[in-house]
PDB file of N, CA and C in Angstrom:
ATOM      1  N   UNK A   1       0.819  -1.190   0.000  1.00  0.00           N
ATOM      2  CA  UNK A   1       0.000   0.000   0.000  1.00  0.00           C
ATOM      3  C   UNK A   1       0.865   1.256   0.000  1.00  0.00           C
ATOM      4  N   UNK A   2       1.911   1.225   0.463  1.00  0.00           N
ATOM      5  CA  UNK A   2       2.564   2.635   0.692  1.00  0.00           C
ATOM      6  C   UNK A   2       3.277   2.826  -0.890  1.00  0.00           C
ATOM      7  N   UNK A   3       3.624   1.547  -1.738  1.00  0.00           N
ATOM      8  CA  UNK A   3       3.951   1.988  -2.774  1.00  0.00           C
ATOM      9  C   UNK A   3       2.997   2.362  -3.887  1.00  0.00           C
ATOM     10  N   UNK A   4       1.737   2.088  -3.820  1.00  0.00           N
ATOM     11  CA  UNK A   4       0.753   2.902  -4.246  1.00  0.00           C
ATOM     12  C   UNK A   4       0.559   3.342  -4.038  1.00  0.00           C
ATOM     13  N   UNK A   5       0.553   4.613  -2.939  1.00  0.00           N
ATOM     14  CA  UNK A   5       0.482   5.792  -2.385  1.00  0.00           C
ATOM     15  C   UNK A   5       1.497   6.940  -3.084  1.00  0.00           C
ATOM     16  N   UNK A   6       2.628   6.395  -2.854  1.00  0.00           N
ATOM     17  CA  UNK A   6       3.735   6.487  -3.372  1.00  0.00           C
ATOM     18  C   UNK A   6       3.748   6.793  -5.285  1.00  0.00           C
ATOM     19  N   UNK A   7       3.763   5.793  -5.648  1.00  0.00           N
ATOM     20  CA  UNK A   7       3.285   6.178  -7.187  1.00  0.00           C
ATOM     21  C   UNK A   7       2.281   7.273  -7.277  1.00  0.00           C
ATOM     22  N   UNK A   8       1.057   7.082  -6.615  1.00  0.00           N
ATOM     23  CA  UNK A   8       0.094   8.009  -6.710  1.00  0.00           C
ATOM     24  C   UNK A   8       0.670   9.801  -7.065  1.00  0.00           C
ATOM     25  N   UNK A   9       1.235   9.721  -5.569  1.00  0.00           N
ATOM     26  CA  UNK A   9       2.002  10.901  -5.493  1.00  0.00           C
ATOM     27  C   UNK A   9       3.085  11.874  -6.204  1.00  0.00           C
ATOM     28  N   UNK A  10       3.556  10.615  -6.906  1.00  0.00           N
ATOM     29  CA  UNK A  10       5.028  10.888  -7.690  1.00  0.00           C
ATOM     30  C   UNK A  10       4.412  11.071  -9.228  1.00  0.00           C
ATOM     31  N   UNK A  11       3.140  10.963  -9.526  1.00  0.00           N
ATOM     32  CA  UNK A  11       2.203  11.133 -10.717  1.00  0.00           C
ATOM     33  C   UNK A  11       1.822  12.808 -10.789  1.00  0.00           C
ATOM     34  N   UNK A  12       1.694  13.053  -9.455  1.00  0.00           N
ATOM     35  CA  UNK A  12       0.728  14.397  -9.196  1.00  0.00           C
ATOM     36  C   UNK A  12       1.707  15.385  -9.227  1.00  0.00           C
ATOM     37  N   UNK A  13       2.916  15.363  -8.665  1.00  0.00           N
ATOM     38  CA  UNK A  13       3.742  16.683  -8.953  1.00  0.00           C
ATOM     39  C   UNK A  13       5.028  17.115  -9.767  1.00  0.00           C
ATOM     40  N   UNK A  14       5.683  18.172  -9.427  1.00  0.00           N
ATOM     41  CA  UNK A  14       6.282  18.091 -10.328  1.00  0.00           C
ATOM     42  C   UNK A  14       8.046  18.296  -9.950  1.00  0.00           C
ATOM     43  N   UNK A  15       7.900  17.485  -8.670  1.00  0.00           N
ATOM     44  CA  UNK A  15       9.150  17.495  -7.848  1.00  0.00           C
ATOM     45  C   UNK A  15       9.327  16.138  -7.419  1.00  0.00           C
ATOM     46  N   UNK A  16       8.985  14.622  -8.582  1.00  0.00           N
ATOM     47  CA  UNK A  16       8.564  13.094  -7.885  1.00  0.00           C
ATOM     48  C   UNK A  16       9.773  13.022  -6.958  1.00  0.00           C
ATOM     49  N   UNK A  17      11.187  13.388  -6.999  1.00  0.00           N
ATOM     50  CA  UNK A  17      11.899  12.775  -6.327  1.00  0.00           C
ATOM     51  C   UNK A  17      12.146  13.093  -4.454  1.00  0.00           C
ATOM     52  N   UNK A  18      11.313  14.178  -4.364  1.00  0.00           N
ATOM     53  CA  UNK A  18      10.997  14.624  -2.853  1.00  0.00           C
ATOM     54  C   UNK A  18       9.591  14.800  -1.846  1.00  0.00           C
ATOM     55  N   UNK A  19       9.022  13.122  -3.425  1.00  0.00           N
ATOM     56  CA  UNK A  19       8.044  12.565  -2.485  1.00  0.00           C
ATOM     57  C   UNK A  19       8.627  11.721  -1.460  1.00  0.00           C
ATOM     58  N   UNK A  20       7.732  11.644  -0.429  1.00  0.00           N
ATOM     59  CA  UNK A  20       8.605  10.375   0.203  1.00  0.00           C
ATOM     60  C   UNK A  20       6.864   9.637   1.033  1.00  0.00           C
ATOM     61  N   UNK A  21       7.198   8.173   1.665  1.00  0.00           N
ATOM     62  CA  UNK A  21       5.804   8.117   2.282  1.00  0.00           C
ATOM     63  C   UNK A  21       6.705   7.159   3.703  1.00  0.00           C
ATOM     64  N   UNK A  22       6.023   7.806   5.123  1.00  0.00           N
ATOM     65  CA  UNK A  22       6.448   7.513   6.002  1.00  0.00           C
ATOM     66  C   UNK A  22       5.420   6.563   6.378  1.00  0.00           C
ATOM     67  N   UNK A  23       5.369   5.053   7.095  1.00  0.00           N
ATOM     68  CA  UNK A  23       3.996   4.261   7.625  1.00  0.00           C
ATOM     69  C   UNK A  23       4.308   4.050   8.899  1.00  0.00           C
ATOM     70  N   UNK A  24       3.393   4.423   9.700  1.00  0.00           N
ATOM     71  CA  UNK A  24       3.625   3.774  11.019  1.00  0.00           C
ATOM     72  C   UNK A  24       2.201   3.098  11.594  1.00  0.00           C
ATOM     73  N   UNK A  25       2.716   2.213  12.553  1.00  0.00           N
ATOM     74  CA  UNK A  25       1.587   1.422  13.027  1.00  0.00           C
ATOM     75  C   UNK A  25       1.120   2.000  14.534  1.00  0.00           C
ATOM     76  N   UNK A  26      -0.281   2.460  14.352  1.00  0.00           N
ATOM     77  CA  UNK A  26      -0.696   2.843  15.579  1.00  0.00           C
ATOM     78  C   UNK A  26      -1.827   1.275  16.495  1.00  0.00           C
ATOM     79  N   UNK A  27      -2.648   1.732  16.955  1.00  0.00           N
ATOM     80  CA  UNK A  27      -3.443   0.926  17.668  1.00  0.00           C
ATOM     81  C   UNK A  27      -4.534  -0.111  16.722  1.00  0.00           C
ATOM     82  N   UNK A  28      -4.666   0.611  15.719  1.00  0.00           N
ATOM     83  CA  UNK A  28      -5.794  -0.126  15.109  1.00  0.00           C
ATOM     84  C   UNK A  28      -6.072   0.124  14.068  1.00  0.00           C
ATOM     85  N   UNK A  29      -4.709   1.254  13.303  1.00  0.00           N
ATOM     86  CA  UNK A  29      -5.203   1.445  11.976  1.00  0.00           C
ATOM     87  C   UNK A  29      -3.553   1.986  11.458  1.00  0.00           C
ATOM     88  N   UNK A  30      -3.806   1.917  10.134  1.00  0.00           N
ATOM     89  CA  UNK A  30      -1.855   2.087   9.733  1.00  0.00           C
ATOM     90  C   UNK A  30      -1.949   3.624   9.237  1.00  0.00           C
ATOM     91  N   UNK A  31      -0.897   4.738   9.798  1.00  0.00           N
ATOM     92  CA  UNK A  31      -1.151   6.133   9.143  1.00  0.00           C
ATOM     93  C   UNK A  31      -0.047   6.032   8.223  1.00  0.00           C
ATOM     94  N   UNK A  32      -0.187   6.707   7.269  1.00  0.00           N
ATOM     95  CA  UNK A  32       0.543   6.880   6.193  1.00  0.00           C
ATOM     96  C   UNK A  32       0.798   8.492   6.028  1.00  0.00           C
ATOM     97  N   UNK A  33       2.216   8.683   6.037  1.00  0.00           N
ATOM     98  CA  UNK A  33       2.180  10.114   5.982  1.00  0.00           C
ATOM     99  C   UNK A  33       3.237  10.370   4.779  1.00  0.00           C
ATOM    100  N   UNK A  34       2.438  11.438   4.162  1.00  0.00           N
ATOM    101  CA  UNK A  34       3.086  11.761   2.484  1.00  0.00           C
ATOM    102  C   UNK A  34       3.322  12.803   2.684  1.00  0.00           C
ATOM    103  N   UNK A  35       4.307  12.996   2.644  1.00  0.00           N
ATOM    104  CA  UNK A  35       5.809  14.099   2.552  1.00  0.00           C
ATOM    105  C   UNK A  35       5.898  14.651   1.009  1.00  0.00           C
ATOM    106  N   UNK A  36       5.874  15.697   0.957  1.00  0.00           N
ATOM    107  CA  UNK A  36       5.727  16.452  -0.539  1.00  0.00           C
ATOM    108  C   UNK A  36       6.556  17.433  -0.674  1.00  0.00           C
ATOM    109  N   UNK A  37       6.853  18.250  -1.590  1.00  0.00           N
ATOM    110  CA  UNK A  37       7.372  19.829  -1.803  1.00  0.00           C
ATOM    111  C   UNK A  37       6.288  20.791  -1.310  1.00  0.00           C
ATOM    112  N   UNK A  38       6.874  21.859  -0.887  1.00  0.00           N
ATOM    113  CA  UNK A  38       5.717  22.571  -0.884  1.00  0.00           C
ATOM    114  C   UNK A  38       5.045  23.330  -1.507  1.00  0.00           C
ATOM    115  N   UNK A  39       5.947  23.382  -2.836  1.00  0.00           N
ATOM    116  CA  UNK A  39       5.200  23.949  -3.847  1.00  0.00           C
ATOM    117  C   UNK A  39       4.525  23.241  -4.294  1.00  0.00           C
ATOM    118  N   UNK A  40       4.567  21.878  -4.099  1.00  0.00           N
ATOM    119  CA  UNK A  40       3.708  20.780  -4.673  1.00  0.00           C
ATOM    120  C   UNK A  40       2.154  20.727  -3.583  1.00  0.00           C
ATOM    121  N   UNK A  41       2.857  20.694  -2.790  1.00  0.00           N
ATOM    122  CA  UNK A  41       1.334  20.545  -1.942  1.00  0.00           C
ATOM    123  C   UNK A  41      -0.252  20.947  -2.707  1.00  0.00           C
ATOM    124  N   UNK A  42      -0.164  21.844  -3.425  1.00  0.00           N
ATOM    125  CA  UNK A  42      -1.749  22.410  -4.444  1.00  0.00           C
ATOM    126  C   UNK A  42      -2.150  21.732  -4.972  1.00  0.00           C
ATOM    127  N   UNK A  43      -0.901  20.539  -5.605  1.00  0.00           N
ATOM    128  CA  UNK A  43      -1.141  19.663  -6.320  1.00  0.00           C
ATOM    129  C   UNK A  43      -1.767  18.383  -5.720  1.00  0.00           C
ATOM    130  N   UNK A  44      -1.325  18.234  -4.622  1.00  0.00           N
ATOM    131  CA  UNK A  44      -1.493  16.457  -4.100  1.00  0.00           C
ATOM    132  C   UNK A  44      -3.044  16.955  -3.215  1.00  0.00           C
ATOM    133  N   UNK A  45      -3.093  17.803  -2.901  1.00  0.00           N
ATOM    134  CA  UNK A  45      -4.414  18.813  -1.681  1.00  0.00           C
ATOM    135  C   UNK A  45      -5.712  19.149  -3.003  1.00  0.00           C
ATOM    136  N   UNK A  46      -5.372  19.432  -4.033  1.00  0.00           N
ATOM    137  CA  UNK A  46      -6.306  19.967  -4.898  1.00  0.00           C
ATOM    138  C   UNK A  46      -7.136  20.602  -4.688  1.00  0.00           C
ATOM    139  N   UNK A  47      -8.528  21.641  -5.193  1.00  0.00           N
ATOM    140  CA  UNK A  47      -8.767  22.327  -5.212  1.00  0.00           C
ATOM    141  C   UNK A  47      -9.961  21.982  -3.892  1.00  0.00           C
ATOM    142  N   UNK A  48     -10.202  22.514  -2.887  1.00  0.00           N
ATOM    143  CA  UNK A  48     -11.287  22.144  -2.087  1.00  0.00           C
ATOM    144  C   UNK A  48     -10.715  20.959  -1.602  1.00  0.00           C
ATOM    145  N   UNK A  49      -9.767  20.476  -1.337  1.00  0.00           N
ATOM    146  CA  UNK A  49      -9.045  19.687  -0.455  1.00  0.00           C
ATOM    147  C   UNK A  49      -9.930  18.138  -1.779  1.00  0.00           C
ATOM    148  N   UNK A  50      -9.995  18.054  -3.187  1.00  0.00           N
ATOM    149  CA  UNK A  50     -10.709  17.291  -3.908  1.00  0.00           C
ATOM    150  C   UNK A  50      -9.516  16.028  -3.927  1.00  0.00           C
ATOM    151  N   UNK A  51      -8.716  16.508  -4.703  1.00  0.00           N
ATOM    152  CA  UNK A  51      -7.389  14.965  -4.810  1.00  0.00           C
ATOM    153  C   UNK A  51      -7.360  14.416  -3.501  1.00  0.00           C
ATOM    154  N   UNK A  52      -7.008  15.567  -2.405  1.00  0.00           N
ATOM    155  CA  UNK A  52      -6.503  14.458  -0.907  1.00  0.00           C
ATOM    156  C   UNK A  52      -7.326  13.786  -0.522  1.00  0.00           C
ATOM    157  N   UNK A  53      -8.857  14.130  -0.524  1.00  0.00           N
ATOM    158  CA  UNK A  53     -10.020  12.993  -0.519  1.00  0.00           C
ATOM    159  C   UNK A  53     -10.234  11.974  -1.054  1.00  0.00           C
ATOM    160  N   UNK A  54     -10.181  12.383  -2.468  1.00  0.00           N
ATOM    161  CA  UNK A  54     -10.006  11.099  -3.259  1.00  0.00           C
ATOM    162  C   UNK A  54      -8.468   9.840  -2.766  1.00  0.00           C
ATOM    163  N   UNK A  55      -7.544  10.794  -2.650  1.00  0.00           N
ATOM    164  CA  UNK A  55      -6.300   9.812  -2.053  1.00  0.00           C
ATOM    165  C   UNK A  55      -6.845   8.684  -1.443  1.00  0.00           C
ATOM    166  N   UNK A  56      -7.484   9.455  -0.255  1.00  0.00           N
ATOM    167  CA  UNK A  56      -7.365   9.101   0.703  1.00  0.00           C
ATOM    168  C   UNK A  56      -8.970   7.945   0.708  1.00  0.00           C
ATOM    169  N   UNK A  57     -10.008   8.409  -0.085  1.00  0.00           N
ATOM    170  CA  UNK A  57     -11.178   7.490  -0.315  1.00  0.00           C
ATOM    171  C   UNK A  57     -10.386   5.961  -0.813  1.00  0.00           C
ATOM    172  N   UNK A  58      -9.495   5.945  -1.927  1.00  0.00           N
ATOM    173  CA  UNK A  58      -8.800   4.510  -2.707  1.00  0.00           C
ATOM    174  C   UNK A  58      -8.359   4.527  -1.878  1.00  0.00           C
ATOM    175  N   UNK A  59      -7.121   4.792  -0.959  1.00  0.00           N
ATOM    176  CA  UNK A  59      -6.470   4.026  -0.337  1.00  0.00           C
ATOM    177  C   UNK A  59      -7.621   3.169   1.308  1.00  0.00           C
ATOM    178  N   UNK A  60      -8.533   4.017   1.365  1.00  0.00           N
ATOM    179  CA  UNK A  60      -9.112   3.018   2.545  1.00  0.00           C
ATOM    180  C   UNK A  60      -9.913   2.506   2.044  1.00  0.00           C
ATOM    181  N   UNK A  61     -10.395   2.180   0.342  1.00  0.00           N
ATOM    182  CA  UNK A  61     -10.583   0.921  -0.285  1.00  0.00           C
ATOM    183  C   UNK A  61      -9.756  -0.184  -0.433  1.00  0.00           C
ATOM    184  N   UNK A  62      -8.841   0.218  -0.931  1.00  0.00           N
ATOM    185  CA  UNK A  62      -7.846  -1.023  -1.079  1.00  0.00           C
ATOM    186  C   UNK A  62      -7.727  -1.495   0.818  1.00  0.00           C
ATOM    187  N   UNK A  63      -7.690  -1.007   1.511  1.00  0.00           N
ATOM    188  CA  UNK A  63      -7.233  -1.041   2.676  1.00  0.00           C
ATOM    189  C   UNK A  63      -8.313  -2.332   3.408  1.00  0.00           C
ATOM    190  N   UNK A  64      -9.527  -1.744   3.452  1.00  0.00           N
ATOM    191  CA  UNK A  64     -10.478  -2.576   3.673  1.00  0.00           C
ATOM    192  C   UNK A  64     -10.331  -4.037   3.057  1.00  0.00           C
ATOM    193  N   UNK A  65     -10.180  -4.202   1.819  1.00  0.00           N
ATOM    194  CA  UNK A  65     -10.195  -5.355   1.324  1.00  0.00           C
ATOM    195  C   UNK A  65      -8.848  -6.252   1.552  1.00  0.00           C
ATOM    196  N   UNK A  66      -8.188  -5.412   2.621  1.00  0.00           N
ATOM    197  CA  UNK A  66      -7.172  -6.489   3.140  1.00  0.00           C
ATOM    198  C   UNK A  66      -7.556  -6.643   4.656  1.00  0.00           C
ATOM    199  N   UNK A  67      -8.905  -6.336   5.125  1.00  0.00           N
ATOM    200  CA  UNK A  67      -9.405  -5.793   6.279  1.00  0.00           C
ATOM    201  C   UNK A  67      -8.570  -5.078   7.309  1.00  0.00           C
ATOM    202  N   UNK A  68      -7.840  -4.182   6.725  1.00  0.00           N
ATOM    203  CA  UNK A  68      -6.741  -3.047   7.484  1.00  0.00           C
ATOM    204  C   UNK A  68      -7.804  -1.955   7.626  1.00  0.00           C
ATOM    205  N   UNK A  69      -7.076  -0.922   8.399  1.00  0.00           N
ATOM    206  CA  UNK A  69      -7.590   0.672   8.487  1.00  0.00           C
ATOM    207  C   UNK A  69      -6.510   1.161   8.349  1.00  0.00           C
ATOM    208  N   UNK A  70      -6.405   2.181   7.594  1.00  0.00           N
ATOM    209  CA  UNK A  70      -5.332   3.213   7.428  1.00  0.00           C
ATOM    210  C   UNK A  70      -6.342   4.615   7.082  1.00  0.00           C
ATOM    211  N   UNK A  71      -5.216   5.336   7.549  1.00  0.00           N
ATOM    212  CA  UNK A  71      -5.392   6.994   7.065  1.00  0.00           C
ATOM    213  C   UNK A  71      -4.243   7.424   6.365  1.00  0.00           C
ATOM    214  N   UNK A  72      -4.073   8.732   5.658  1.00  0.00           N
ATOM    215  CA  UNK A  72      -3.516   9.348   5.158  1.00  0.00           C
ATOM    216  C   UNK A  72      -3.151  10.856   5.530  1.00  0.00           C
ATOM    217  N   UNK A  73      -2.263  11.261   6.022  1.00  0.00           N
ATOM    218  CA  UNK A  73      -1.731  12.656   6.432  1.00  0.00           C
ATOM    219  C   UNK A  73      -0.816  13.319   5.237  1.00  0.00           C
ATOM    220  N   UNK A  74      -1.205  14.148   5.146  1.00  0.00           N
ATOM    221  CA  UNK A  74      -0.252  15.126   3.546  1.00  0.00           C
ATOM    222  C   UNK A  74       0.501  16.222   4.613  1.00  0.00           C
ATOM    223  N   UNK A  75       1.951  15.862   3.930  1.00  0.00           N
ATOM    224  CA  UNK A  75       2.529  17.236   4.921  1.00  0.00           C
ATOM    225  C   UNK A  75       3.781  17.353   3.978  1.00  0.00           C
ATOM    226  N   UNK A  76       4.308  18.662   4.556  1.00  0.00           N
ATOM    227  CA  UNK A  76       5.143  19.738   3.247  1.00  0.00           C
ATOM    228  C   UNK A  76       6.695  19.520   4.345  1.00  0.00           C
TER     229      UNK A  76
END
């Protein structure tokens, strides 16, 4: 999952090599935190916060169907 996150990310801007995706395991669900440029951030956040929703809607599809929980945190 983090390398589809990962691809995802490295699609959307225009700095792929200072994406990065950090995972850690909390209590009951896996956070995933995507590290961006910050000029990139407009890009991966989209307009009305639209892309990071969507991110973040597929990845806790795929997620479910491995019966995981994860979230997604976007940070610059």
């Amino acid at each position: 999952m983090k390398d589809l996150l990962l691809y995802i990310a490295q699609n959307l801007v225009d700095n792929p090599d200072e994406v990065s995706v950090v995972e850690r395991d909390e209590a009951d669900e896996t956070v995933f935190e995507l590290h961006v440029a910050s000029a990139d951030m407009g890009k991966v956040i989209g307009r009305h916060g639209k892309i990071a929703k969507e991110i973040r809607v597929l990845m806790r599809s795929v997620a479910q169907k491995q019966g995981r929980r994860v979230s997604v945190d976007i940070m610059d």
